[in-house]
C-alpha atoms as a PDB file:
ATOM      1  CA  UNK A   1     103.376  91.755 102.612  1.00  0.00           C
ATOM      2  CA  UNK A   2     104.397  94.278 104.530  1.00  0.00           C
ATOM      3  CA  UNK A   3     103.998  95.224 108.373  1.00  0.00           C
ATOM      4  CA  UNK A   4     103.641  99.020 107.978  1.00  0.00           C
ATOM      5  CA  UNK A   5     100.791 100.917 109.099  1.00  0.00           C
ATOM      6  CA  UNK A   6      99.806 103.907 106.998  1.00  0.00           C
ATOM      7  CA  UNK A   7      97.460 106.284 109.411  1.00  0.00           C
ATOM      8  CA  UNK A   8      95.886 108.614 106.680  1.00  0.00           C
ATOM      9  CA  UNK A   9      95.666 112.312 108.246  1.00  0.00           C
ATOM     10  CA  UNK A  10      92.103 113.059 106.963  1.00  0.00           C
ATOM     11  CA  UNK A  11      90.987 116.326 106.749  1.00  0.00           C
ATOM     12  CA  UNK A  12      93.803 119.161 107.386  1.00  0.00           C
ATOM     13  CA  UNK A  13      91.649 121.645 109.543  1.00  0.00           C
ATOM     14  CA  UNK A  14      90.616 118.661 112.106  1.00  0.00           C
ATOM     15  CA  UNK A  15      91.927 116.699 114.786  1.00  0.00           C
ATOM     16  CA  UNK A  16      93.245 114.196 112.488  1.00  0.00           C
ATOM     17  CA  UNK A  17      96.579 116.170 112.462  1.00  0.00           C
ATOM     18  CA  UNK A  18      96.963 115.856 116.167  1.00  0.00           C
ATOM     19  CA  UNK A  19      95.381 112.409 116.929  1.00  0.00           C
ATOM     20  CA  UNK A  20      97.635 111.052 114.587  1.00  0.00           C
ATOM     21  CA  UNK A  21     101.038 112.580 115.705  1.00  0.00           C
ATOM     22  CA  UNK A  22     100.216 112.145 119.763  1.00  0.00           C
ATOM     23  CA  UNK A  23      99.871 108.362 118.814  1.00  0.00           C
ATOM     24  CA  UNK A  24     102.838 108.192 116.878  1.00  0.00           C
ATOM     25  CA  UNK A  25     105.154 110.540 119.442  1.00  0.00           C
ATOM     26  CA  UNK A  26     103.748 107.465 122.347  1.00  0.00           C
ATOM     27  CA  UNK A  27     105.355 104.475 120.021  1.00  0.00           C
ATOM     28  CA  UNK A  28     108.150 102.365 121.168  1.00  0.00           C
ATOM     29  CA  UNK A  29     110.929 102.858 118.161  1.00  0.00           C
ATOM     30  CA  UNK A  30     110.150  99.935 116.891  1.00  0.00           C
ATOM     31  CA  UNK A  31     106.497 100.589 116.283  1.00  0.00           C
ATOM     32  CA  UNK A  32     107.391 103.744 114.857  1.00  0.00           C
ATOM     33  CA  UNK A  33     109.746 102.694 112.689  1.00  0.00           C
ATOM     34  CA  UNK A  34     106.792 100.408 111.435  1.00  0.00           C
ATOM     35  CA  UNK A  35     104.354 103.329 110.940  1.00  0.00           C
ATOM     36  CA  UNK A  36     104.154 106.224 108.248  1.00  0.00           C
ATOM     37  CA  UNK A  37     101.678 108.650 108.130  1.00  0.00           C
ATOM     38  CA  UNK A  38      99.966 109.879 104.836  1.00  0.00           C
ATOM     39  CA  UNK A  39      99.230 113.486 105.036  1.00  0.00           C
ATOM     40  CA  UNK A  40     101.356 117.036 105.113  1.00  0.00           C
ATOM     41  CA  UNK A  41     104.152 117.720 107.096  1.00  0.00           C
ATOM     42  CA  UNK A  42     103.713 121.244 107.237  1.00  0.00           C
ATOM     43  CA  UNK A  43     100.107 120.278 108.706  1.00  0.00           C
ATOM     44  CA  UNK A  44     101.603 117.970 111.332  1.00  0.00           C
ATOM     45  CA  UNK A  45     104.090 120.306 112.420  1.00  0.00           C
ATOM     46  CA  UNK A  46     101.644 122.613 113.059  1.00  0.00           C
ATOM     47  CA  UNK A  47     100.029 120.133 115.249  1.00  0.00           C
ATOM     48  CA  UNK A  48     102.864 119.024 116.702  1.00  0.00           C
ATOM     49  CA  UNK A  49     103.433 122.464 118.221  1.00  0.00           C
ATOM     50  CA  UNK A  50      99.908 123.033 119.791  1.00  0.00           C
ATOM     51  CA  UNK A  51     100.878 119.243 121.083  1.00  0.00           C
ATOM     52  CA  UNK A  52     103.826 120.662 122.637  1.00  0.00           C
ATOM     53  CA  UNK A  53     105.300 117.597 121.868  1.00  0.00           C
ATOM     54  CA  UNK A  54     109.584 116.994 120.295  1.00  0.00           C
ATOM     55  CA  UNK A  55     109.762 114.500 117.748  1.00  0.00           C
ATOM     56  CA  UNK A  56     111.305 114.821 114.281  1.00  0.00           C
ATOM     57  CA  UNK A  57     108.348 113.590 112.057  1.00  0.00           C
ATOM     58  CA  UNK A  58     110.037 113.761 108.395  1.00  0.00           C
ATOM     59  CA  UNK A  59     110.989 110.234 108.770  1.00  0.00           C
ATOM     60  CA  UNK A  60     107.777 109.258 109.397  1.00  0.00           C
ATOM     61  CA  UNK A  61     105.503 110.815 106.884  1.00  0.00           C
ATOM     62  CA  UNK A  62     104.645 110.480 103.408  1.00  0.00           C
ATOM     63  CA  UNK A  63     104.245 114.628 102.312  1.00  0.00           C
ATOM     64  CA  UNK A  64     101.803 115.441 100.286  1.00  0.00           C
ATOM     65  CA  UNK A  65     101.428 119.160  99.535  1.00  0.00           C
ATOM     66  CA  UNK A  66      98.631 121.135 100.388  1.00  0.00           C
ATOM     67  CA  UNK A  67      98.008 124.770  98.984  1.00  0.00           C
ATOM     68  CA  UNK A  68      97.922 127.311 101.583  1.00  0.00           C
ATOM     69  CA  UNK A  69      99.224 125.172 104.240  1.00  0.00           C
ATOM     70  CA  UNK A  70      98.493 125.014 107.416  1.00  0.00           C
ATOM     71  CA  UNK A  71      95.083 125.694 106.695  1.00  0.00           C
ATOM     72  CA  UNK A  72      92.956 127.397 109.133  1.00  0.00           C
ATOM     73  CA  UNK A  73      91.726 125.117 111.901  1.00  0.00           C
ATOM     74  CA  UNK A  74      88.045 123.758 112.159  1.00  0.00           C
ATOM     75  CA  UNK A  75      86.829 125.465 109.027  1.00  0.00           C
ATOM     76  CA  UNK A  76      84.805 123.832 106.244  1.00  0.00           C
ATOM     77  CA  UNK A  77      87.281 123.644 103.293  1.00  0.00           C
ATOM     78  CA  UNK A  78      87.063 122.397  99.650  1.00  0.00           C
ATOM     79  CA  UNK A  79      90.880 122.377  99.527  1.00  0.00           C
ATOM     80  CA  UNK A  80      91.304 120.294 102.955  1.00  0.00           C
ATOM     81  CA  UNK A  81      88.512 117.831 101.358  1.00  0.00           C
ATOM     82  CA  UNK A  82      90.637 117.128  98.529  1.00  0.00           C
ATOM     83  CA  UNK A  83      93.871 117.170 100.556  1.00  0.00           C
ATOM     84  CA  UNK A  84      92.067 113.973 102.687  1.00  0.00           C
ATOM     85  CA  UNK A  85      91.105 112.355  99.354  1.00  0.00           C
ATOM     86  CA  UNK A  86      94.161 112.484  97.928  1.00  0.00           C
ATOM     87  CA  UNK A  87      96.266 111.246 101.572  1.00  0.00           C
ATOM     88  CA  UNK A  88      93.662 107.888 101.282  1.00  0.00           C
ATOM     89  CA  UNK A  89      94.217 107.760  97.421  1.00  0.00           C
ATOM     90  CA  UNK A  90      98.287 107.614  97.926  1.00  0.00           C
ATOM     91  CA  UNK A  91      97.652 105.110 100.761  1.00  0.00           C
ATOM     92  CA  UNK A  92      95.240 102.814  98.985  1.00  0.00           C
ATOM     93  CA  UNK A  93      97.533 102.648  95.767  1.00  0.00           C
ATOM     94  CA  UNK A  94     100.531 101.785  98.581  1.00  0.00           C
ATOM     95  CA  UNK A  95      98.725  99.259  99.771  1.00  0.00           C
ATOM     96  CA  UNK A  96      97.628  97.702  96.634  1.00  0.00           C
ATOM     97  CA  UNK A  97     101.166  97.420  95.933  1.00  0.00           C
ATOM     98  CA  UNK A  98     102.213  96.011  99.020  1.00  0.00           C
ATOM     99  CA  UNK A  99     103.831  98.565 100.587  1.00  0.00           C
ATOM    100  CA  UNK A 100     102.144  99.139 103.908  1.00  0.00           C
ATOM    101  CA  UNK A 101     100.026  96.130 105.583  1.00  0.00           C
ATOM    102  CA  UNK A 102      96.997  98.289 106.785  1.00  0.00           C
ATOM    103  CA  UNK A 103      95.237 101.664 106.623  1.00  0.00           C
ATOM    104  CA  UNK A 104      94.489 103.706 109.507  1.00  0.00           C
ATOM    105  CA  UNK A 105      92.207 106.428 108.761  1.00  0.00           C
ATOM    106  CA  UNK A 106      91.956 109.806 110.652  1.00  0.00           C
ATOM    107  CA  UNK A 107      88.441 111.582 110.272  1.00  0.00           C
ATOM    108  CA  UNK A 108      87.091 113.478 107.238  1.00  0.00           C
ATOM    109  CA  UNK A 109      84.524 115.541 107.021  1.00  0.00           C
ATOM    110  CA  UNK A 110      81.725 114.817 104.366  1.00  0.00           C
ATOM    111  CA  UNK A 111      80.849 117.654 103.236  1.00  0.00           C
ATOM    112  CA  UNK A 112      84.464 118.842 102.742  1.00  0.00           C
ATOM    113  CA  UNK A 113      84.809 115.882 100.423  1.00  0.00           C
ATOM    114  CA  UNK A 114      81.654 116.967  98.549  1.00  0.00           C
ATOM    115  CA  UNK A 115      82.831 120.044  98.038  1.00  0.00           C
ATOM    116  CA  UNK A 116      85.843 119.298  95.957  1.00  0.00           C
ATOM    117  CA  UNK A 117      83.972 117.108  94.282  1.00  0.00           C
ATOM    118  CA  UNK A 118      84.984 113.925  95.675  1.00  0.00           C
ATOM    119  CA  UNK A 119      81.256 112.248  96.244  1.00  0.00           C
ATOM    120  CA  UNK A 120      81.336 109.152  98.672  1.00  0.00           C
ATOM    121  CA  UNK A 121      79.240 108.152 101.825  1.00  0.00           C
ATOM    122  CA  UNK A 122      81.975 108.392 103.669  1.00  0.00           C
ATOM    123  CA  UNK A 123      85.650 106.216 104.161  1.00  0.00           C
ATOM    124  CA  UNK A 124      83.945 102.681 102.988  1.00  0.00           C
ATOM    125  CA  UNK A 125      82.343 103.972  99.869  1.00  0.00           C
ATOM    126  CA  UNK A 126      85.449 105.866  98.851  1.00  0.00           C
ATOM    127  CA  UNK A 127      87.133 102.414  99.503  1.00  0.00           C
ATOM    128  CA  UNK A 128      84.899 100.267  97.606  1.00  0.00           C
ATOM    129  CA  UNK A 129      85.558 102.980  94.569  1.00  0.00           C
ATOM    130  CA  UNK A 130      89.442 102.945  94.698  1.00  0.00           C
ATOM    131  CA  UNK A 131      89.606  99.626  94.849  1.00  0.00           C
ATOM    132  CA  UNK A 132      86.924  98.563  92.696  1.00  0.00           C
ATOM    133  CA  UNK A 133      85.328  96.191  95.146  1.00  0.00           C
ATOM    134  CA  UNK A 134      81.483  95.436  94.853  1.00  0.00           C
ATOM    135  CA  UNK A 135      81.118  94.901  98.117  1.00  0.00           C
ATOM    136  CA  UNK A 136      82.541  96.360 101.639  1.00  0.00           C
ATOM    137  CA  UNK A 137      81.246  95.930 104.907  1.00  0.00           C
ATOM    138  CA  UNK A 138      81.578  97.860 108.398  1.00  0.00           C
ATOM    139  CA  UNK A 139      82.129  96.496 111.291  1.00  0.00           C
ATOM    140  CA  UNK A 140      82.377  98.313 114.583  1.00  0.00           C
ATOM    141  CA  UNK A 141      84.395  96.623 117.337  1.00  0.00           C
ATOM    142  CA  UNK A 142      84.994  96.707 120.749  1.00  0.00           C
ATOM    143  CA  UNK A 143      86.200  94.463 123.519  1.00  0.00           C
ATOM    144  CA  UNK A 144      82.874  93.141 124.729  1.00  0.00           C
ATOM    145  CA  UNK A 145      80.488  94.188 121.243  1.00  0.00           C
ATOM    146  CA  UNK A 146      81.436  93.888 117.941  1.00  0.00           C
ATOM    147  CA  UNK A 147      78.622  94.908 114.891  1.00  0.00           C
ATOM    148  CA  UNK A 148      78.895  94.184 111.264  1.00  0.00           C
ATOM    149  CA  UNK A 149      75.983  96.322 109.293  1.00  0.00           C
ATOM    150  CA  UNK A 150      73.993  95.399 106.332  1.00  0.00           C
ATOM    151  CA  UNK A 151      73.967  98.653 105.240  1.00  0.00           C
ATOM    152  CA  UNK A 152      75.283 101.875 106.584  1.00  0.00           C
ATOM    153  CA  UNK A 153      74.862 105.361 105.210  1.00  0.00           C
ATOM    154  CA  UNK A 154      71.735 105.434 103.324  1.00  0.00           C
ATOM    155  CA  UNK A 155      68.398 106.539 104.645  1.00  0.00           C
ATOM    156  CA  UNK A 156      65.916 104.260 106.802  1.00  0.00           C
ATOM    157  CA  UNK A 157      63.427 103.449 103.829  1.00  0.00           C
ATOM    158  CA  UNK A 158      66.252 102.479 101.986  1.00  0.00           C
ATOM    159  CA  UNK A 159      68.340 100.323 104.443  1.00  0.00           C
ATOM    160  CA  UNK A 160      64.853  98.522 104.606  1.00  0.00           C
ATOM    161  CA  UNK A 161      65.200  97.836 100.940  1.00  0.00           C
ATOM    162  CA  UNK A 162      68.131  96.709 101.055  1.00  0.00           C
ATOM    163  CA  UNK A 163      67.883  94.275 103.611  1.00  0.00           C
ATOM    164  CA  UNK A 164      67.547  91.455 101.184  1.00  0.00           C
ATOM    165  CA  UNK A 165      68.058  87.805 101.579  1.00  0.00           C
ATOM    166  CA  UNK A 166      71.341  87.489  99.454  1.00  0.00           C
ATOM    167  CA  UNK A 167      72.616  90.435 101.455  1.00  0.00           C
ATOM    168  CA  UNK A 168      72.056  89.876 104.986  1.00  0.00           C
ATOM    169  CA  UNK A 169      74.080  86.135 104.236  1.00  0.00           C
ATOM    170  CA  UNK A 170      76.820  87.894 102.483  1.00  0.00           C
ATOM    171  CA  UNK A 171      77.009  90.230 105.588  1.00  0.00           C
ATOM    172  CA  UNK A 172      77.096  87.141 107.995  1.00  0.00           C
ATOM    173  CA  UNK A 173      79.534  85.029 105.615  1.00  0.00           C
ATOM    174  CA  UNK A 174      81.994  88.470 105.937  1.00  0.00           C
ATOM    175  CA  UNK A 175      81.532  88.639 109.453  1.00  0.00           C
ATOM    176  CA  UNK A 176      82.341  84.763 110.184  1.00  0.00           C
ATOM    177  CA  UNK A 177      85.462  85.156 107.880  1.00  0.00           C
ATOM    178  CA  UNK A 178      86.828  88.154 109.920  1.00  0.00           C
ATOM    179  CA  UNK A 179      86.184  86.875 113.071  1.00  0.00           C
ATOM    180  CA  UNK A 180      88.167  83.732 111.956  1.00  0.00           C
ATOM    181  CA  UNK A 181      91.005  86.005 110.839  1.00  0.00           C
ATOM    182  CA  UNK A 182      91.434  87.833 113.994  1.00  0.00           C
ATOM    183  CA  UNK A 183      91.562  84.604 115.804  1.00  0.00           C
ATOM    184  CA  UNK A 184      87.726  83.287 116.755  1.00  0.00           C
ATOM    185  CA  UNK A 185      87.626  79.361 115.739  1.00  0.00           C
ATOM    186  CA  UNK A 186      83.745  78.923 115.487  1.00  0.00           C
ATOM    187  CA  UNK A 187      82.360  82.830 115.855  1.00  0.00           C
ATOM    188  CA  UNK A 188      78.643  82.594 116.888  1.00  0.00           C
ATOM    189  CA  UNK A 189      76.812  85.619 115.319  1.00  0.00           C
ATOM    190  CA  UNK A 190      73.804  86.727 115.878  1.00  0.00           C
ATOM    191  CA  UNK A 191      71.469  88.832 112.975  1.00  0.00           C
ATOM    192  CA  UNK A 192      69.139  91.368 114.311  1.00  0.00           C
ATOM    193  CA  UNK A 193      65.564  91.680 113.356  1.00  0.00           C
ATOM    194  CA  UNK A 194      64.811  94.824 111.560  1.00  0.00           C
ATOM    195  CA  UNK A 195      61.543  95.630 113.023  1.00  0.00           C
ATOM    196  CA  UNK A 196      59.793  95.501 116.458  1.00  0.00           C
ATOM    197  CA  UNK A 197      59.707  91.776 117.809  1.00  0.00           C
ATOM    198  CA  UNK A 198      60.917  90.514 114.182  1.00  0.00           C
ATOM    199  CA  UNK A 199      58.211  91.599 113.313  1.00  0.00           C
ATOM    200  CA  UNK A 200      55.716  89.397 115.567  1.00  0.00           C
ATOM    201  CA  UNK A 201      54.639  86.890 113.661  1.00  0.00           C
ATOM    202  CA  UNK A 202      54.054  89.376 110.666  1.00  0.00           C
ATOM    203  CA  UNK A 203      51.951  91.766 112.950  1.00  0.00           C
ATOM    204  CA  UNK A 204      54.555  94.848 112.554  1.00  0.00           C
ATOM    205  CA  UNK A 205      55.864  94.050 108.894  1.00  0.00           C
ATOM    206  CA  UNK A 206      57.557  90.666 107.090  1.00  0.00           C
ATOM    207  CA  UNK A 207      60.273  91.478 106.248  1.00  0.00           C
ATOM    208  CA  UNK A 208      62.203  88.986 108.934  1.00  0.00           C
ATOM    209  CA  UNK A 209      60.397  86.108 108.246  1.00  0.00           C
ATOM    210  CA  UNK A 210      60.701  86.404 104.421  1.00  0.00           C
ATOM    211  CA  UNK A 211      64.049  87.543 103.840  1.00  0.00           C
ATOM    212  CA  UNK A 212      66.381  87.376 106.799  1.00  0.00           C
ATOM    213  CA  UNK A 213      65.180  84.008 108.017  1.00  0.00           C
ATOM    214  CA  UNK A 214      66.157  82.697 104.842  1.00  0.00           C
ATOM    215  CA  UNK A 215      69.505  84.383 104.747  1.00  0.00           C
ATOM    216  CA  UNK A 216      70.077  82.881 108.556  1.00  0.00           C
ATOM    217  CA  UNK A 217      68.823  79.151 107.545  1.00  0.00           C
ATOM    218  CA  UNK A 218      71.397  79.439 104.146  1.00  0.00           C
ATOM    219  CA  UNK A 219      74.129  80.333 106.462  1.00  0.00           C
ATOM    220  CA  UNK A 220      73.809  77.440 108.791  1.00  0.00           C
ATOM    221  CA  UNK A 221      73.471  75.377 105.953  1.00  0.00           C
ATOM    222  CA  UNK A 222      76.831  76.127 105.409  1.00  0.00           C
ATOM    223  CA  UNK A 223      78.410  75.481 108.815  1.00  0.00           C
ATOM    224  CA  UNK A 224      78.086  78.825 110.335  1.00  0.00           C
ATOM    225  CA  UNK A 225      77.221  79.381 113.798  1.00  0.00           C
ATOM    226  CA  UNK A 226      74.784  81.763 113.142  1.00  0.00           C
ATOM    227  CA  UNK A 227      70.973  82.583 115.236  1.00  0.00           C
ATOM    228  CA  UNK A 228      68.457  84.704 114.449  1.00  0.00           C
ATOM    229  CA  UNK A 229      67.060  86.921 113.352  1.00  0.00           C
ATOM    230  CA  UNK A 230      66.662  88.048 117.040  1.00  0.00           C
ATOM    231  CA  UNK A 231      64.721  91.037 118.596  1.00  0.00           C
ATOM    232  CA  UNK A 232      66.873  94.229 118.334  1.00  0.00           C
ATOM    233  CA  UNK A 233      66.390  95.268 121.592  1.00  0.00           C
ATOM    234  CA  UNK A 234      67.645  92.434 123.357  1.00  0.00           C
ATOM    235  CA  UNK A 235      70.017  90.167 121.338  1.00  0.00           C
ATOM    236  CA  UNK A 236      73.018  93.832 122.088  1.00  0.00           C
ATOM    237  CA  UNK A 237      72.850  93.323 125.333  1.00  0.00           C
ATOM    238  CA  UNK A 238      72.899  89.208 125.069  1.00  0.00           C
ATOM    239  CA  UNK A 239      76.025  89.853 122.899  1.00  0.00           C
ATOM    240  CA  UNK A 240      77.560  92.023 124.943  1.00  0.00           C
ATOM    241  CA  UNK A 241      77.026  89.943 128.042  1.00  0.00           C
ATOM    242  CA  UNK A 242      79.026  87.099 125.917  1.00  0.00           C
ATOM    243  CA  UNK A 243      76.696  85.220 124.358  1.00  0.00           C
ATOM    244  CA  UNK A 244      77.852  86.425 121.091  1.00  0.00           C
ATOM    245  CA  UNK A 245      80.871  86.903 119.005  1.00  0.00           C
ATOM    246  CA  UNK A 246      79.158  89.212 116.939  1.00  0.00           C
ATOM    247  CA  UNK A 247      75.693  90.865 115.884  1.00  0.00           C
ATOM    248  CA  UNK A 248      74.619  91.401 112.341  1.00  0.00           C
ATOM    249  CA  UNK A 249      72.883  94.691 112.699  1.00  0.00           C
ATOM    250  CA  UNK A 250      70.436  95.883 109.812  1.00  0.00           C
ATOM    251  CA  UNK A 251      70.919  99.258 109.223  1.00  0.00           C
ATOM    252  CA  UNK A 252      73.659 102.249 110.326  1.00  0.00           C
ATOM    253  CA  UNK A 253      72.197 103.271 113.564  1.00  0.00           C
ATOM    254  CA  UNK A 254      70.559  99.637 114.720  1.00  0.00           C
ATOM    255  CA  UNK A 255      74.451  98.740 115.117  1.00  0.00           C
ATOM    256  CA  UNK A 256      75.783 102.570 116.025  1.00  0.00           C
ATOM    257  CA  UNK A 257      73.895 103.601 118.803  1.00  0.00           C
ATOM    258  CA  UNK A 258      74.835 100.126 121.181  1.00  0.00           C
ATOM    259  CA  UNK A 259      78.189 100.348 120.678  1.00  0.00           C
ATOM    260  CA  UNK A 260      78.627 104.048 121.498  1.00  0.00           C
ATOM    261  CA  UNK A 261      77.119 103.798 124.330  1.00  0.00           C
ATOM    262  CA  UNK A 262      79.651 101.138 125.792  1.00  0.00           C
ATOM    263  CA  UNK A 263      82.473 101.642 123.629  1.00  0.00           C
ATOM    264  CA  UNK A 264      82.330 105.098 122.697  1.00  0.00           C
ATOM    265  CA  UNK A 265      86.201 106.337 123.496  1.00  0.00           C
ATOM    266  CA  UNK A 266      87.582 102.979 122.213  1.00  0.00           C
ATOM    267  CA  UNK A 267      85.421 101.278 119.341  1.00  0.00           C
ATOM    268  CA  UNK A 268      87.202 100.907 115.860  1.00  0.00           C
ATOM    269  CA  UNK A 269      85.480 101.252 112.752  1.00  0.00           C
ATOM    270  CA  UNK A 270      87.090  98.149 110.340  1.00  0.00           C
ATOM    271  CA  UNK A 271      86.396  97.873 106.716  1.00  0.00           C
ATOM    272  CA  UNK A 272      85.315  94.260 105.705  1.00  0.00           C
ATOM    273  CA  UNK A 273      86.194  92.424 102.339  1.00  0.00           C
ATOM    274  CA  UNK A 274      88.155  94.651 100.804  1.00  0.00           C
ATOM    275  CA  UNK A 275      91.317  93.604  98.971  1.00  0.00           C
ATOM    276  CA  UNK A 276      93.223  95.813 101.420  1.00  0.00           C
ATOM    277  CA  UNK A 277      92.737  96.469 105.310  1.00  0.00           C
ATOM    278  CA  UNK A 278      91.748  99.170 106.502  1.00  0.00           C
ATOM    279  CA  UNK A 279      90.818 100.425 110.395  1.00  0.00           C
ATOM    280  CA  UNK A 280      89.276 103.696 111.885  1.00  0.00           C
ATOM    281  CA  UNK A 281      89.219 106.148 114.387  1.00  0.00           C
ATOM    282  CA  UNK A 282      85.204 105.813 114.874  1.00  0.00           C
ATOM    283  CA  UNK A 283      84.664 109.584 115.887  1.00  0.00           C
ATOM    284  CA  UNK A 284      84.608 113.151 113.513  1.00  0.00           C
ATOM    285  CA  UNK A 285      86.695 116.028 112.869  1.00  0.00           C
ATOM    286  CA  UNK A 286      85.895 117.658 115.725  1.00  0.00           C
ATOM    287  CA  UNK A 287      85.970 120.970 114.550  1.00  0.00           C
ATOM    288  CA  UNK A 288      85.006 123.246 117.695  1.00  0.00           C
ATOM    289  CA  UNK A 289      88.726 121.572 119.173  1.00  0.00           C
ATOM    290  CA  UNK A 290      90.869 121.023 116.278  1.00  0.00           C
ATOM    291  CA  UNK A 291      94.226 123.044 116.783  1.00  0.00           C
ATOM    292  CA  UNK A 292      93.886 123.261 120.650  1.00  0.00           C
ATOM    293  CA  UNK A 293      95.599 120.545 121.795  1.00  0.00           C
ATOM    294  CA  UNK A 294      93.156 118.497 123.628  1.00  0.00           C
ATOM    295  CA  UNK A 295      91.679 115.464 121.356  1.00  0.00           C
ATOM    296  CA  UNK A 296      91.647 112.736 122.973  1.00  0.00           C
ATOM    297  CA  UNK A 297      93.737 109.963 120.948  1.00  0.00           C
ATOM    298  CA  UNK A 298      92.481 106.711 122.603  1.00  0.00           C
ATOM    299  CA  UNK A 299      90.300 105.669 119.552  1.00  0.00           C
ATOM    300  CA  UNK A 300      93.576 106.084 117.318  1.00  0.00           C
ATOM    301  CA  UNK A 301      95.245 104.173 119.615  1.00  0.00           C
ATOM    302  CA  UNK A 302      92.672 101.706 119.322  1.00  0.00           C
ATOM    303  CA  UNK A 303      92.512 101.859 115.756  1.00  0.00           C
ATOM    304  CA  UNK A 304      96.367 100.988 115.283  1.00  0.00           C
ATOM    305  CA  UNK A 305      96.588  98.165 117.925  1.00  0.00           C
ATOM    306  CA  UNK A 306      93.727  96.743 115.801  1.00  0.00           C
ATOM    307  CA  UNK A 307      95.844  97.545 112.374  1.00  0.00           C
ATOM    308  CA  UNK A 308      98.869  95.747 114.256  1.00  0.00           C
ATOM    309  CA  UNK A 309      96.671  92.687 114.978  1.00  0.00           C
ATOM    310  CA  UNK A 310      94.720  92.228 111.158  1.00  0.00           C
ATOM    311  CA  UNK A 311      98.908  92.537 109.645  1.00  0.00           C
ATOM    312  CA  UNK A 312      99.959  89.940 112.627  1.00  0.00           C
ATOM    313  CA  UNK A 313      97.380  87.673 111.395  1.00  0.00           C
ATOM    314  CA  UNK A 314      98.239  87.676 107.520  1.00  0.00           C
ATOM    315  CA  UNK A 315     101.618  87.075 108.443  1.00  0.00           C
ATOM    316  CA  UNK A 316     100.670  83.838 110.360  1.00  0.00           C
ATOM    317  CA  UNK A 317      97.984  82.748 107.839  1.00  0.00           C
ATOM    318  CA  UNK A 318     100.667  83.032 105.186  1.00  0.00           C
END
């Protein structure tokens, strides 16, 4: 398998361009040499120069064209939403076939993707589709926090609905496997109640008592170090204070919202259970600041380190 890192650009008019090229410009040549980026060089050299930055980035880049390049900065664009479809497509088949060890995705913008016709949730949706998984997972991580979420991008009623017994233990069986890949021998994890109190003794709703209790008890059936579920607005900060490895969080912003606050410069976003691996930047497009220069390319940095680790890891488990 191999040890490259493919960073996908995302979309062409955001500050994907320019996160992506100040990280690799910062590389040791070894590092670079180990890193390609998936998007258009006409794009990057664009970015390059509001970077001010010298580096010949030919070598590094897989080209994919663009009509119209450089497109406009930080405008809403049906051509830049297919241009970021198309540099994950190219990455994902690359990575099917062995030729890079990890994805690294940029940001794209949602809507941009919708309009060109290209309708997914988001990164992890499109992922599931291109690889034909049933299943994929997000996990946010950080140093002292890391949140795996039972669902993410669907509304409230329906992350309630979806909360089911068979699918909070397949979240906490991903989770446990993960966090044994990256190097935890005995994760503990923690699952989140979904309502106030877990509900208080079915006072404020049942759903924790008849189907995430169940999910938790099958779980540690099966050796995992699992608790819960545990009141939402305490077991974050018990996690983060180190009593656990990870927290099973419910729904998109149950898991979001903690880990922004402390981790909102640094945090990746990592796809879970696909048959590839893939990391994220876990911020936007930034529109209002694409083309000027001034993005701040910590989370990339993040993001990478993180790729660097997952491809370390196969390597040693193989």
């Amino acid at each position: 398998m191999s040890n490259i890192i493919g960073i996908t650009m995302g979309d062409p008019c955001g500050v994907g361009p320019e996160i992506a090229v100040r990280a690799l410009a910062e590389m040791s040549p070894e590092d670079r040499d180990r890193t390609r980026i998936y998007g258009n060089l006409t794009t990057l050299e664009t970015a390059r120069s509001a970077l001010g930055l010298d580096i010949d980035l030919a070598p590094f880049v897989v080209d994919l064209p663009i009509e119209g390049a450089p497109l406009p900065w930080g405008q809403l664009s049906a051509v830049a939403g297919d241009a970021a479809f198309r540099f994950i497509e190219k990455a994902v088949r690359d990575a099917e076939a062995g030729a890079i060890g990890c994805i690294v995705t940029a940001p794209i913008n949602k809507e941009a993707l919708n309009l060109a016709g290209h309708h997914y949730d988001g990164h992890t949706g499109m992922l599931r589709s291109l690889t034909g998984s049933k299943a994929a997972y997000m996990l946010l991580a950080s140093d002292r926090l890391k949140v795996i979420h039972v669902s993410t991008h669907v509304s409230l009623q329906e992350a309630i609905r979806r909360a089911t017994t068979d699918r909070v233990l397949a979240t906490i069986r991903a989770g446990d496997a993960h966090l044994k890949r990256i190097g935890y021998a005995a994760p503990k994890i923690a699952v989140a109640g979904i309502n106030p109190h877990c509900g208080e003794n079915g006072l404020f709703g049942t759903e924790d008592d008849d189907q995430i209790a169940p999910a938790v008890a099958a779980a540690r059936a099966e050796g995992i170090d699992v608790y819960g579920p545990i009141s939402a607005d305490t077991v974050f900060y018990r996690a983060y204070s180190g009593a656990f490895d990870l927290i099973v969080a419910q729904y998109h912003d149950q898991g979001h919202i903690p880990i922004k606050l402390v981790a909102f410069d640094t945090a990746v976003n990592v796809s879970v259970d696909l048959p590839i691996d893939r990391t994220s930047v876990d911020h936007g497009t930034a529109f209002d600041i694409a083309g000027k220069g001034i993005a701040n390319h910590g989370n990339m940095n993040s993001a990478i380190a993180y790729a660097r680790k997952l491809v370390a890891g196969r390597a040693t488990q193989g």
